[in-house]
PDB file of N, CA and C in Angstrom:
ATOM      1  N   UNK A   1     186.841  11.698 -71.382  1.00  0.00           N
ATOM      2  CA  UNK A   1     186.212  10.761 -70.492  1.00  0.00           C
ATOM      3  C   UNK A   1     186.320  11.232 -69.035  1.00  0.00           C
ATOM      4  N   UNK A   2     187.100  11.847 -68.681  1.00  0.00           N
ATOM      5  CA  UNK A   2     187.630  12.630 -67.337  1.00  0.00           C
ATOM      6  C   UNK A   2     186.917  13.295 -66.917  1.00  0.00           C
ATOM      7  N   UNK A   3     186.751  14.051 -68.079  1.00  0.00           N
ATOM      8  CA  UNK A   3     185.566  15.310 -68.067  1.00  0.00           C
ATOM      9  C   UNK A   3     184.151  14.966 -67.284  1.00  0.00           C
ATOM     10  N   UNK A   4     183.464  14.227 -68.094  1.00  0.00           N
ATOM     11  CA  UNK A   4     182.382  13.102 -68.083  1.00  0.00           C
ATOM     12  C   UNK A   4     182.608  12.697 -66.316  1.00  0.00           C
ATOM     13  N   UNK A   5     183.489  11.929 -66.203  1.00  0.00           N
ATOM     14  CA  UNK A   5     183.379  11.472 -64.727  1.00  0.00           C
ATOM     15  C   UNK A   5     183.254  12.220 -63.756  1.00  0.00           C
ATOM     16  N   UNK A   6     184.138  13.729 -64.254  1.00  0.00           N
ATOM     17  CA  UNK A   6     184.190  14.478 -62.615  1.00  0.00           C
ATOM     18  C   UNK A   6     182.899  15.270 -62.821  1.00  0.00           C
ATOM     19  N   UNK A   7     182.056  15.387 -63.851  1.00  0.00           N
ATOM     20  CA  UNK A   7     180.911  15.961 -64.317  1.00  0.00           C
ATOM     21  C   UNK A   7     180.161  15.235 -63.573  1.00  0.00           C
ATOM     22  N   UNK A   8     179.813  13.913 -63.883  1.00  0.00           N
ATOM     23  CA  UNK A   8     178.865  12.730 -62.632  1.00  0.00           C
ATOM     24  C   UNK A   8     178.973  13.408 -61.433  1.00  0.00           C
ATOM     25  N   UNK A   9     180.409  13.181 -60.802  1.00  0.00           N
ATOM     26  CA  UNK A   9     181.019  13.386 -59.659  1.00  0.00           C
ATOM     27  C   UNK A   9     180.344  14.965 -59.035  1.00  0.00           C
ATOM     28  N   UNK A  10     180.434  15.769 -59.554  1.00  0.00           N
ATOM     29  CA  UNK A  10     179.726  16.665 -59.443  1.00  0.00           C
ATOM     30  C   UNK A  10     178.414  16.666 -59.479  1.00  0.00           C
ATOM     31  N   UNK A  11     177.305  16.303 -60.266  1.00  0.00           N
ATOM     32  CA  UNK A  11     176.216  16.037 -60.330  1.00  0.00           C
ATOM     33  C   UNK A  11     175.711  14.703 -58.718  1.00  0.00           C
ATOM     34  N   UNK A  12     176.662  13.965 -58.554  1.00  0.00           N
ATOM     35  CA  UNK A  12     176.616  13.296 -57.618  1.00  0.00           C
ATOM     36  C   UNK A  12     176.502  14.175 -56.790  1.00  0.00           C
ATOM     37  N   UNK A  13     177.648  15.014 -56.075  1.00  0.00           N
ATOM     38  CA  UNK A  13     178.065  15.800 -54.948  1.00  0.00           C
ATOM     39  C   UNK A  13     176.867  16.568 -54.628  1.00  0.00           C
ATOM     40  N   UNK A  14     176.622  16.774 -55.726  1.00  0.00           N
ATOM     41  CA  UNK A  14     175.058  18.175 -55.705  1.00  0.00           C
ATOM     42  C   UNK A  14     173.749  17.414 -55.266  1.00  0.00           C
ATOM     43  N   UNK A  15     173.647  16.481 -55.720  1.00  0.00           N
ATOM     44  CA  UNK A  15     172.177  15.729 -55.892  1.00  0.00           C
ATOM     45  C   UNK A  15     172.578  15.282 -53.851  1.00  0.00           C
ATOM     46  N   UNK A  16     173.604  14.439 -53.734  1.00  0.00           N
ATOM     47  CA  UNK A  16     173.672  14.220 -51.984  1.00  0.00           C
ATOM     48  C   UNK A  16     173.628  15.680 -51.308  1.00  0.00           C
ATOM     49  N   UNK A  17     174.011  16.908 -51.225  1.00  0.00           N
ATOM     50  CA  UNK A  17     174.040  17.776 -51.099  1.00  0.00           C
ATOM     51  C   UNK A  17     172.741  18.595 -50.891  1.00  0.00           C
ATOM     52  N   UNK A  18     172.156  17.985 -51.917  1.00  0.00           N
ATOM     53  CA  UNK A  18     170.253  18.851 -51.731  1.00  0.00           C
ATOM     54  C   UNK A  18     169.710  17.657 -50.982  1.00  0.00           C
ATOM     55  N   UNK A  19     169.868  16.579 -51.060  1.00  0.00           N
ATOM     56  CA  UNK A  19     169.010  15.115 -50.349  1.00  0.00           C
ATOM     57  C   UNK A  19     169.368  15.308 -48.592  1.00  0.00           C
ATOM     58  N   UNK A  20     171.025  15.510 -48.383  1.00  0.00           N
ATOM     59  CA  UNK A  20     171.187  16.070 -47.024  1.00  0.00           C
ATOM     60  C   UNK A  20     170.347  17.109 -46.767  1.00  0.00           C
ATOM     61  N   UNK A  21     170.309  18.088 -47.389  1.00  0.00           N
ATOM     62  CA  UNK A  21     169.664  19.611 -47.028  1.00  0.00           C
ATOM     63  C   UNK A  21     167.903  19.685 -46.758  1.00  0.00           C
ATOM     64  N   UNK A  22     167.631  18.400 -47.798  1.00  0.00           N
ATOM     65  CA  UNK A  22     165.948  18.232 -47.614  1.00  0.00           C
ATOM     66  C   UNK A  22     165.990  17.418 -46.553  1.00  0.00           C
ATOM     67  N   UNK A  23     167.062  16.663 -45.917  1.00  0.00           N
ATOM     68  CA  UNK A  23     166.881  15.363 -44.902  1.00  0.00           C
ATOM     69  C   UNK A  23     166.691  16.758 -43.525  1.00  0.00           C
ATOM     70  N   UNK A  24     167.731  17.655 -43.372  1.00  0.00           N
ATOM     71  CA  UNK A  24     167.538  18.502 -42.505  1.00  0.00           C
ATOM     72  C   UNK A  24     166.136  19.510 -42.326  1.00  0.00           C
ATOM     73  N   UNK A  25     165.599  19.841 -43.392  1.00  0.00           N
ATOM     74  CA  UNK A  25     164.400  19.945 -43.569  1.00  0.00           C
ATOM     75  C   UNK A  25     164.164  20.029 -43.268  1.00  0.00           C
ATOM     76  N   UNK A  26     163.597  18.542 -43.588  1.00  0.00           N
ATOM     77  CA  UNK A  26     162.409  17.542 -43.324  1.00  0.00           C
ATOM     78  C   UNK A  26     162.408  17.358 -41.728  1.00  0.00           C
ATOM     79  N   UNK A  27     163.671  17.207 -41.010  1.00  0.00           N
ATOM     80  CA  UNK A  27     163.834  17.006 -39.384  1.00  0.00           C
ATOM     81  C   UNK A  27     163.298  18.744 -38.709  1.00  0.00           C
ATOM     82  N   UNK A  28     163.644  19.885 -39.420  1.00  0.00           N
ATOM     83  CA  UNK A  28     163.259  21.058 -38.878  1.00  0.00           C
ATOM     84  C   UNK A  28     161.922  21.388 -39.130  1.00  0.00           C
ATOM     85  N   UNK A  29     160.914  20.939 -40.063  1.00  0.00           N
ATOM     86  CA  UNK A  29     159.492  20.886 -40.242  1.00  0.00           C
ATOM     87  C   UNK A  29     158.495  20.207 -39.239  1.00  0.00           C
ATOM     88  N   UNK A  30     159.332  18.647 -38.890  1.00  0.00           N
ATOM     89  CA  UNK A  30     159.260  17.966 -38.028  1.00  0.00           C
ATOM     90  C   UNK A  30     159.048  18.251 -36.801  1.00  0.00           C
ATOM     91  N   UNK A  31     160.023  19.133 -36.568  1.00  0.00           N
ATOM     92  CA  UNK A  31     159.522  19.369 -35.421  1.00  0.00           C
ATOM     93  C   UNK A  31     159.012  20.130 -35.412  1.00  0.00           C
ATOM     94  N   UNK A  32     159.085  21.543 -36.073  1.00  0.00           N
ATOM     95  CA  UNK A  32     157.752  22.777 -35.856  1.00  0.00           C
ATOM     96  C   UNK A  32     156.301  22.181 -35.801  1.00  0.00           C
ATOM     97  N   UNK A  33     156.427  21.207 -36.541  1.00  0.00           N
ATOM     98  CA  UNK A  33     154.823  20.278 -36.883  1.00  0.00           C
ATOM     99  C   UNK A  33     154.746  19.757 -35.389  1.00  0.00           C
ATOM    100  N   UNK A  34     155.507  19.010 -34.843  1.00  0.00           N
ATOM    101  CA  UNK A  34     155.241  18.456 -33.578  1.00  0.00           C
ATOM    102  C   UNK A  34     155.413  19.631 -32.526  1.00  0.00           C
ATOM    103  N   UNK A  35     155.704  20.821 -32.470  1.00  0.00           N
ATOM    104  CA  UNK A  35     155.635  21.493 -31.611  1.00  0.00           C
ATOM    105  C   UNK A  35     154.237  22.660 -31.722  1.00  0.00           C
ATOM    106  N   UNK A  36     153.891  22.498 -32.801  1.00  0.00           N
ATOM    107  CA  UNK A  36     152.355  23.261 -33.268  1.00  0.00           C
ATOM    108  C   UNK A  36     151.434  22.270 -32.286  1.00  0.00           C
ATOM    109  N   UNK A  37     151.785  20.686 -32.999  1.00  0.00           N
ATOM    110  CA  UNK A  37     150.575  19.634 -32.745  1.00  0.00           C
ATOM    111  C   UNK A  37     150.612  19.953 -31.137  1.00  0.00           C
ATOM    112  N   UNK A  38     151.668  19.635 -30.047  1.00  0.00           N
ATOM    113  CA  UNK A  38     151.675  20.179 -29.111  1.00  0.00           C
ATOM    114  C   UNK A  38     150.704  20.786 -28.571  1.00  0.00           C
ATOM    115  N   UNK A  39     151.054  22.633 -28.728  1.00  0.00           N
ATOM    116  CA  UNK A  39     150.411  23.259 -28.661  1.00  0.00           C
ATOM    117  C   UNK A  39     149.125  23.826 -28.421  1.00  0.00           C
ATOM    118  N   UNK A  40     148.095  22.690 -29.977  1.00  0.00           N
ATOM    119  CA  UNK A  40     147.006  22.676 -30.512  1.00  0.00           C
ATOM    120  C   UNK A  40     146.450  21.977 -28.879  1.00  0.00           C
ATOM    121  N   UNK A  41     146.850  20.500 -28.861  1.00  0.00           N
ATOM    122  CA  UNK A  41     146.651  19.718 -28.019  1.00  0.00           C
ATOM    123  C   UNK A  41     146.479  20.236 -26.706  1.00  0.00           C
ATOM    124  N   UNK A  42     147.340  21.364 -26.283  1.00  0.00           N
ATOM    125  CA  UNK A  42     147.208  21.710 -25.195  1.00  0.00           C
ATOM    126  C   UNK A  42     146.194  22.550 -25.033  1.00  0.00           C
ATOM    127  N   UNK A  43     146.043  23.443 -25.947  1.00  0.00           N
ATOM    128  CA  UNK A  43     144.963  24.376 -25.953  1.00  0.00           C
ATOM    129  C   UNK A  43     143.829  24.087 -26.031  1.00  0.00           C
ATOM    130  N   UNK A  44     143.772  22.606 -26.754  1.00  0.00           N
ATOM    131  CA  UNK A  44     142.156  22.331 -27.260  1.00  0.00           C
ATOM    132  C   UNK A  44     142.112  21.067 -25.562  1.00  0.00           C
ATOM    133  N   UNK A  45     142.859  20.541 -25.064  1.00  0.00           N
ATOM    134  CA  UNK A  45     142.717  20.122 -23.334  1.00  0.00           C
ATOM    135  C   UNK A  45     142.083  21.187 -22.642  1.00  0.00           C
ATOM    136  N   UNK A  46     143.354  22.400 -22.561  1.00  0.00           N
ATOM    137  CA  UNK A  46     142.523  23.567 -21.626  1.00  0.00           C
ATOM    138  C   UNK A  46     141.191  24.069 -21.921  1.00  0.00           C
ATOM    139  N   UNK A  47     140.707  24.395 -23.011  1.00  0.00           N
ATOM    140  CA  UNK A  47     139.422  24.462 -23.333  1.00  0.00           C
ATOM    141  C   UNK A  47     138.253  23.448 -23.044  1.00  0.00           C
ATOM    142  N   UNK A  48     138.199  22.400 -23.137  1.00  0.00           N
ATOM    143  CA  UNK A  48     138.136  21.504 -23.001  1.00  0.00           C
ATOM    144  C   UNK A  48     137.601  21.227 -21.418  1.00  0.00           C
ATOM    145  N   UNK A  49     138.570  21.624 -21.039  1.00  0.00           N
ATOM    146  CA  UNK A  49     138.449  21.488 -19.347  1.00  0.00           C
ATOM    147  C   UNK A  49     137.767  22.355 -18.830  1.00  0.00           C
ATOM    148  N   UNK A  50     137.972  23.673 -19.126  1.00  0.00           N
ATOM    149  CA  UNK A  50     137.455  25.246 -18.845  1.00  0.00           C
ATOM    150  C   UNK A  50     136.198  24.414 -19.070  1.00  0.00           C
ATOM    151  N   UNK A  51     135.302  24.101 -20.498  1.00  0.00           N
ATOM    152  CA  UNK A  51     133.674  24.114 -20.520  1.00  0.00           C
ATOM    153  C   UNK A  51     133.530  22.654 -19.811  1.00  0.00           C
ATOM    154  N   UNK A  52     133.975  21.683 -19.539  1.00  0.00           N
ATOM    155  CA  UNK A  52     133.834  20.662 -18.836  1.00  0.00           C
ATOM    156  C   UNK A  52     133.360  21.085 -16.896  1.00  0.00           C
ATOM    157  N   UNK A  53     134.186  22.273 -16.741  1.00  0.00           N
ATOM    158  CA  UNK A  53     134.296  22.699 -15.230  1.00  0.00           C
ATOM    159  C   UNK A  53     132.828  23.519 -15.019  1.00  0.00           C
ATOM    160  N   UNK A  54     132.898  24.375 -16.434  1.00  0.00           N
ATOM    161  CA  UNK A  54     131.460  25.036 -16.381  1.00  0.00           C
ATOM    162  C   UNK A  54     130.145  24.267 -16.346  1.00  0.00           C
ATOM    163  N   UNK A  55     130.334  22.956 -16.951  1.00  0.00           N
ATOM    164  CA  UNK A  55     129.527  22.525 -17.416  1.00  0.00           C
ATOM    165  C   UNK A  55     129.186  21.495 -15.720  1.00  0.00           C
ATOM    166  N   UNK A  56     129.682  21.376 -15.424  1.00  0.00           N
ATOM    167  CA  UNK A  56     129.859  20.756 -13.811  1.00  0.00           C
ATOM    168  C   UNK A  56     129.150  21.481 -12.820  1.00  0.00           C
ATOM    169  N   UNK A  57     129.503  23.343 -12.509  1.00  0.00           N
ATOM    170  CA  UNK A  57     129.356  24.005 -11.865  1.00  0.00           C
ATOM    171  C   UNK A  57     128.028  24.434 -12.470  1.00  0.00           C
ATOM    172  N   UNK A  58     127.720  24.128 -13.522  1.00  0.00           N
ATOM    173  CA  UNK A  58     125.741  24.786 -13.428  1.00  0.00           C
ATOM    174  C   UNK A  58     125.008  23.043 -13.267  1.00  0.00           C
ATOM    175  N   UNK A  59     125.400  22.277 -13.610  1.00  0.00           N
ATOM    176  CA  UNK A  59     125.175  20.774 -12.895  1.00  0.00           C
ATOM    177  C   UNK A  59     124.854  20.660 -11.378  1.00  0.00           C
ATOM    178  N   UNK A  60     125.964  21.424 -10.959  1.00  0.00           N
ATOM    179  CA  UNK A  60     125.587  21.273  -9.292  1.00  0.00           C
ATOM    180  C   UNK A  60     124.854  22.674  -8.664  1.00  0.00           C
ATOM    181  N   UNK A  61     124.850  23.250  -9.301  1.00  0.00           N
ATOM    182  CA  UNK A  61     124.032  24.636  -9.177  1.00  0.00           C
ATOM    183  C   UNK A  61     122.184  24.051  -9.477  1.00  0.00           C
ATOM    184  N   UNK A  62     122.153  23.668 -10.821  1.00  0.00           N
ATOM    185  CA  UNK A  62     120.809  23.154 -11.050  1.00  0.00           C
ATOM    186  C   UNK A  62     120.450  22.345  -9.996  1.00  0.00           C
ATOM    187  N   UNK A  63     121.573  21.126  -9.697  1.00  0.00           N
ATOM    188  CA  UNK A  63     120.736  19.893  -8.288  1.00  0.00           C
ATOM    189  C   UNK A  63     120.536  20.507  -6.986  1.00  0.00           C
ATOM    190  N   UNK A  64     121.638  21.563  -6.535  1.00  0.00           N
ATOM    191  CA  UNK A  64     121.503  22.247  -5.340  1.00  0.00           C
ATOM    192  C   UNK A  64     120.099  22.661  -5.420  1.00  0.00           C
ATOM    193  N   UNK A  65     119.731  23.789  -6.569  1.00  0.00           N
ATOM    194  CA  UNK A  65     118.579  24.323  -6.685  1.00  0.00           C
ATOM    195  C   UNK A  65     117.025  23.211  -6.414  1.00  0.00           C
ATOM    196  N   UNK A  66     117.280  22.316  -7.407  1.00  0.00           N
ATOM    197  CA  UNK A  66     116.125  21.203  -7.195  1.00  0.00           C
ATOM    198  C   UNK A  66     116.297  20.373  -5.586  1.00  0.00           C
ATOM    199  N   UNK A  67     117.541  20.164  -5.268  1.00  0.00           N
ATOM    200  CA  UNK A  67     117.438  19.654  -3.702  1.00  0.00           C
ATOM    201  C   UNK A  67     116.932  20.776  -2.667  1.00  0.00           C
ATOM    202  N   UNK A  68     116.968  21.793  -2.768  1.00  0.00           N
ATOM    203  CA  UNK A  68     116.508  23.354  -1.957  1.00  0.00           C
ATOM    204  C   UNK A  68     114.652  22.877  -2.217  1.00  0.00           C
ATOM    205  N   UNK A  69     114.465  22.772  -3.487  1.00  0.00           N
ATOM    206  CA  UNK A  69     113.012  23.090  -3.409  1.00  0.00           C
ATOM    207  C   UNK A  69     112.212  21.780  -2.994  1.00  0.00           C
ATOM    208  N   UNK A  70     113.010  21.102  -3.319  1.00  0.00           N
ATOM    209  CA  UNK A  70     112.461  19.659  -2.769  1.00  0.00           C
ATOM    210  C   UNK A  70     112.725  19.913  -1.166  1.00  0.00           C
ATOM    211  N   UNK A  71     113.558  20.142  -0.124  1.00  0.00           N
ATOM    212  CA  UNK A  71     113.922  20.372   0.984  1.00  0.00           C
ATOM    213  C   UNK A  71     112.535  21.041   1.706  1.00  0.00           C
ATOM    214  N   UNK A  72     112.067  22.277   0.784  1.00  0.00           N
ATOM    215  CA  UNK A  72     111.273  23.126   1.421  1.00  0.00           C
ATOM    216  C   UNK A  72     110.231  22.632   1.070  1.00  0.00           C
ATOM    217  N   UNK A  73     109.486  21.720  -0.186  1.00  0.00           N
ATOM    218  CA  UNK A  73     108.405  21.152  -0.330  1.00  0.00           C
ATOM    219  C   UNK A  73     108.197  20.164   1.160  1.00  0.00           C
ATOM    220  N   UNK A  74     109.229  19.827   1.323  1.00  0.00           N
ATOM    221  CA  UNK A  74     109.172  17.973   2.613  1.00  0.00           C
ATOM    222  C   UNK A  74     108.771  18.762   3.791  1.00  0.00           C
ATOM    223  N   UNK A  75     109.547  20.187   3.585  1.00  0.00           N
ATOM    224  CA  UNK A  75     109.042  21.022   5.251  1.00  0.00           C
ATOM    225  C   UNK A  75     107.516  21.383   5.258  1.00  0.00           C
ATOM    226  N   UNK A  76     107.152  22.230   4.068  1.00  0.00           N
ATOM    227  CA  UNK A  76     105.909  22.614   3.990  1.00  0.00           C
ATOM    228  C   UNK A  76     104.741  21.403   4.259  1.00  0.00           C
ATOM    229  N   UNK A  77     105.259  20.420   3.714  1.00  0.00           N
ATOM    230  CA  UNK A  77     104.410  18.763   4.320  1.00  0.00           C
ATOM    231  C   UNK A  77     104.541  18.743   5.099  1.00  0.00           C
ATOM    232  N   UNK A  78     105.642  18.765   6.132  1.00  0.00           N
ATOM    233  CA  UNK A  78     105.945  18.345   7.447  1.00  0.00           C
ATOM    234  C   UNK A  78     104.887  19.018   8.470  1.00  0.00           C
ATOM    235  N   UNK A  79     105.207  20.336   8.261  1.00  0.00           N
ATOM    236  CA  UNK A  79     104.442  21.559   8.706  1.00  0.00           C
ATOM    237  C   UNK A  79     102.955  21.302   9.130  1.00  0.00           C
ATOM    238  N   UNK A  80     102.534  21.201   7.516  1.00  0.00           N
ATOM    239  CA  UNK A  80     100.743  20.645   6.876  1.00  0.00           C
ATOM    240  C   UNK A  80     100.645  19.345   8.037  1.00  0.00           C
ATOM    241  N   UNK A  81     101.641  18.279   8.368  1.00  0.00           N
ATOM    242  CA  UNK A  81     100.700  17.489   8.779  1.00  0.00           C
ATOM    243  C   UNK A  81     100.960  17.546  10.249  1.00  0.00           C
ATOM    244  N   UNK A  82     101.914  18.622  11.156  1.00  0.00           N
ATOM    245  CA  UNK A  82     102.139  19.055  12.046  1.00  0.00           C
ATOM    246  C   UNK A  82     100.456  19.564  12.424  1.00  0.00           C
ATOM    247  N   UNK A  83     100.897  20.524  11.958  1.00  0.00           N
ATOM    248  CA  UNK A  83      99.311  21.448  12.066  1.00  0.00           C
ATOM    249  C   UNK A  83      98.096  20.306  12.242  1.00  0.00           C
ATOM    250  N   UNK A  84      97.953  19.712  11.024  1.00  0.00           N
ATOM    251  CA  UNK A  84      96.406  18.928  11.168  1.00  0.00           C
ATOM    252  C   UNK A  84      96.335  18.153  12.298  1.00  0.00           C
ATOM    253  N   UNK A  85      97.501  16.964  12.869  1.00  0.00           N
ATOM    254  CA  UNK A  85      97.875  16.445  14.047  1.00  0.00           C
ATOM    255  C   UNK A  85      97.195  17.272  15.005  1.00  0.00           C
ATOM    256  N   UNK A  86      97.870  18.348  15.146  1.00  0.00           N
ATOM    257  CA  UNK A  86      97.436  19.247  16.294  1.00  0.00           C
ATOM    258  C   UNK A  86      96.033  19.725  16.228  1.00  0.00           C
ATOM    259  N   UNK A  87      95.375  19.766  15.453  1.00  0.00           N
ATOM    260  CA  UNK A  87      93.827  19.890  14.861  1.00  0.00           C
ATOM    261  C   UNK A  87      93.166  18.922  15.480  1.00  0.00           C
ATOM    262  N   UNK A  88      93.680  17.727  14.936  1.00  0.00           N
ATOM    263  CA  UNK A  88      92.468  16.568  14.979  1.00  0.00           C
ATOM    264  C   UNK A  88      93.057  15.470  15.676  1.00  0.00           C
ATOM    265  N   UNK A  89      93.767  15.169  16.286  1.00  0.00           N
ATOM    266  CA  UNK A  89      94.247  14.182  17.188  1.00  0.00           C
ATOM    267  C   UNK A  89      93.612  13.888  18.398  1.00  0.00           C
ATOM    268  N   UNK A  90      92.644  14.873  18.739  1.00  0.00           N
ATOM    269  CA  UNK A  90      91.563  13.792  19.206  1.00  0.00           C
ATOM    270  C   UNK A  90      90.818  13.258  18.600  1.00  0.00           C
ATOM    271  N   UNK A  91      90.306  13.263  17.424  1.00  0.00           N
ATOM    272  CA  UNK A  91      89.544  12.912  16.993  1.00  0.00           C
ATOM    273  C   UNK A  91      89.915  11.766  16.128  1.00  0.00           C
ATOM    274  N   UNK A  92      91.464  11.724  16.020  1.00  0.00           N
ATOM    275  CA  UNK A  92      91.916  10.388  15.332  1.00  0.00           C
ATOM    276  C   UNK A  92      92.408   9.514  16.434  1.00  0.00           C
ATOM    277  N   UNK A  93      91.962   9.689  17.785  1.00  0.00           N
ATOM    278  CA  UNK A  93      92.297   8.858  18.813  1.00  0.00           C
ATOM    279  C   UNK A  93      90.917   7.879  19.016  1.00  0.00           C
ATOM    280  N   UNK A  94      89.853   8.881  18.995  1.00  0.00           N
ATOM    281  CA  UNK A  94      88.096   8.371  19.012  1.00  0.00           C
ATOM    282  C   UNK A  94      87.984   7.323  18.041  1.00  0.00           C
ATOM    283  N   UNK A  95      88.651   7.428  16.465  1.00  0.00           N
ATOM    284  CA  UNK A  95      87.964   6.827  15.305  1.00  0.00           C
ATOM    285  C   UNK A  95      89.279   5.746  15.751  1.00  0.00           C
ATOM    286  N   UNK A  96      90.689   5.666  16.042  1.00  0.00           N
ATOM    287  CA  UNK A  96      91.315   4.297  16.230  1.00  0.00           C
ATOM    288  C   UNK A  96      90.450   3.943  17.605  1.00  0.00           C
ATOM    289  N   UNK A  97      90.401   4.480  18.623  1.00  0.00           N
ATOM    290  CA  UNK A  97      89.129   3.668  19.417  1.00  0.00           C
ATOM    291  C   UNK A  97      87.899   2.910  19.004  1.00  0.00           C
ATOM    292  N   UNK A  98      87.413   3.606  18.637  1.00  0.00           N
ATOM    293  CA  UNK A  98      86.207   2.959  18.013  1.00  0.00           C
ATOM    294  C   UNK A  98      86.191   1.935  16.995  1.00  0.00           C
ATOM    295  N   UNK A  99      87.438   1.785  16.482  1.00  0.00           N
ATOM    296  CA  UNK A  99      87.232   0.785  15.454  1.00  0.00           C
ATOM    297  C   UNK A  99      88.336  -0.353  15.969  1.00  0.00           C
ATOM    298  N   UNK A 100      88.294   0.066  17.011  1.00  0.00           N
ATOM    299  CA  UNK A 100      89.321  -1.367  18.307  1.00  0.00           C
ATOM    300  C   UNK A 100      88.106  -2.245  18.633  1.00  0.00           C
ATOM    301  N   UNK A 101      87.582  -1.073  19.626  1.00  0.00           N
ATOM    302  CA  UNK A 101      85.976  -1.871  20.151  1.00  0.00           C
ATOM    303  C   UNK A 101      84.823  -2.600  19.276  1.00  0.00           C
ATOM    304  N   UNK A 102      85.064  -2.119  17.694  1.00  0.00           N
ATOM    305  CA  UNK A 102      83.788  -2.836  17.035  1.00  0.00           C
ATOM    306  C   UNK A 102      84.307  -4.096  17.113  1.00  0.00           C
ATOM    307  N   UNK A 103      85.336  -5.222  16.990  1.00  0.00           N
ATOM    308  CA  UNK A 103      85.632  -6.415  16.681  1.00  0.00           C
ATOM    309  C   UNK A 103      84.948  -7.101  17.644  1.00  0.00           C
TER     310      UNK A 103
END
């Protein structure tokens, strides 16, 4: 019967023995897993950010570009009605005259 008990006793000792050893494990997996996830996280942020920054810098590259051509379209008008002014401004002084005096 002795036998038998310290046999348990043993089978006990062993079975806590591997349950400690998987508990340590399980805490050293743990963390490699949380120090991968980490990692991942950080890398897939920096990336992340990198095409976010790119994606910004041809954003303001494209509006610069469309505010430039719009800029030089408003001048080339400006210009156009500079010029005609100077063309015909007497003659748009005659036609607001003349259509003072018809009333």
């Amino acid at each position: 019967m002795d036998s038998i008990v310290n046999r348990l006793t043993e089978i006990e000792d062993a079975a806590s023995a591997i349950v400690r050893h998987a508990e340590e494990q399980k805490d050293v997996l743990d963390q490699e897993y949380d120090k991968k996830r980490k990692a991942f996280d950080d890398e897939l942020e920096e990336k992340t950010q990198a095409r976010l920054d790119a994606i910004r810098r041809d954003l303001e590259k494209k509006t610069a570009a469309i505010l430039d051509s719009q800029s030089g379209a408003s001048d080339t008008l400006i210009r156009d009605l500079q010029e005609e002014y100077a063309e015909k401004h007497t003659e748009y002084a005659r036609e607001i005259l003349r259509r003072i005096t018809e009333v």
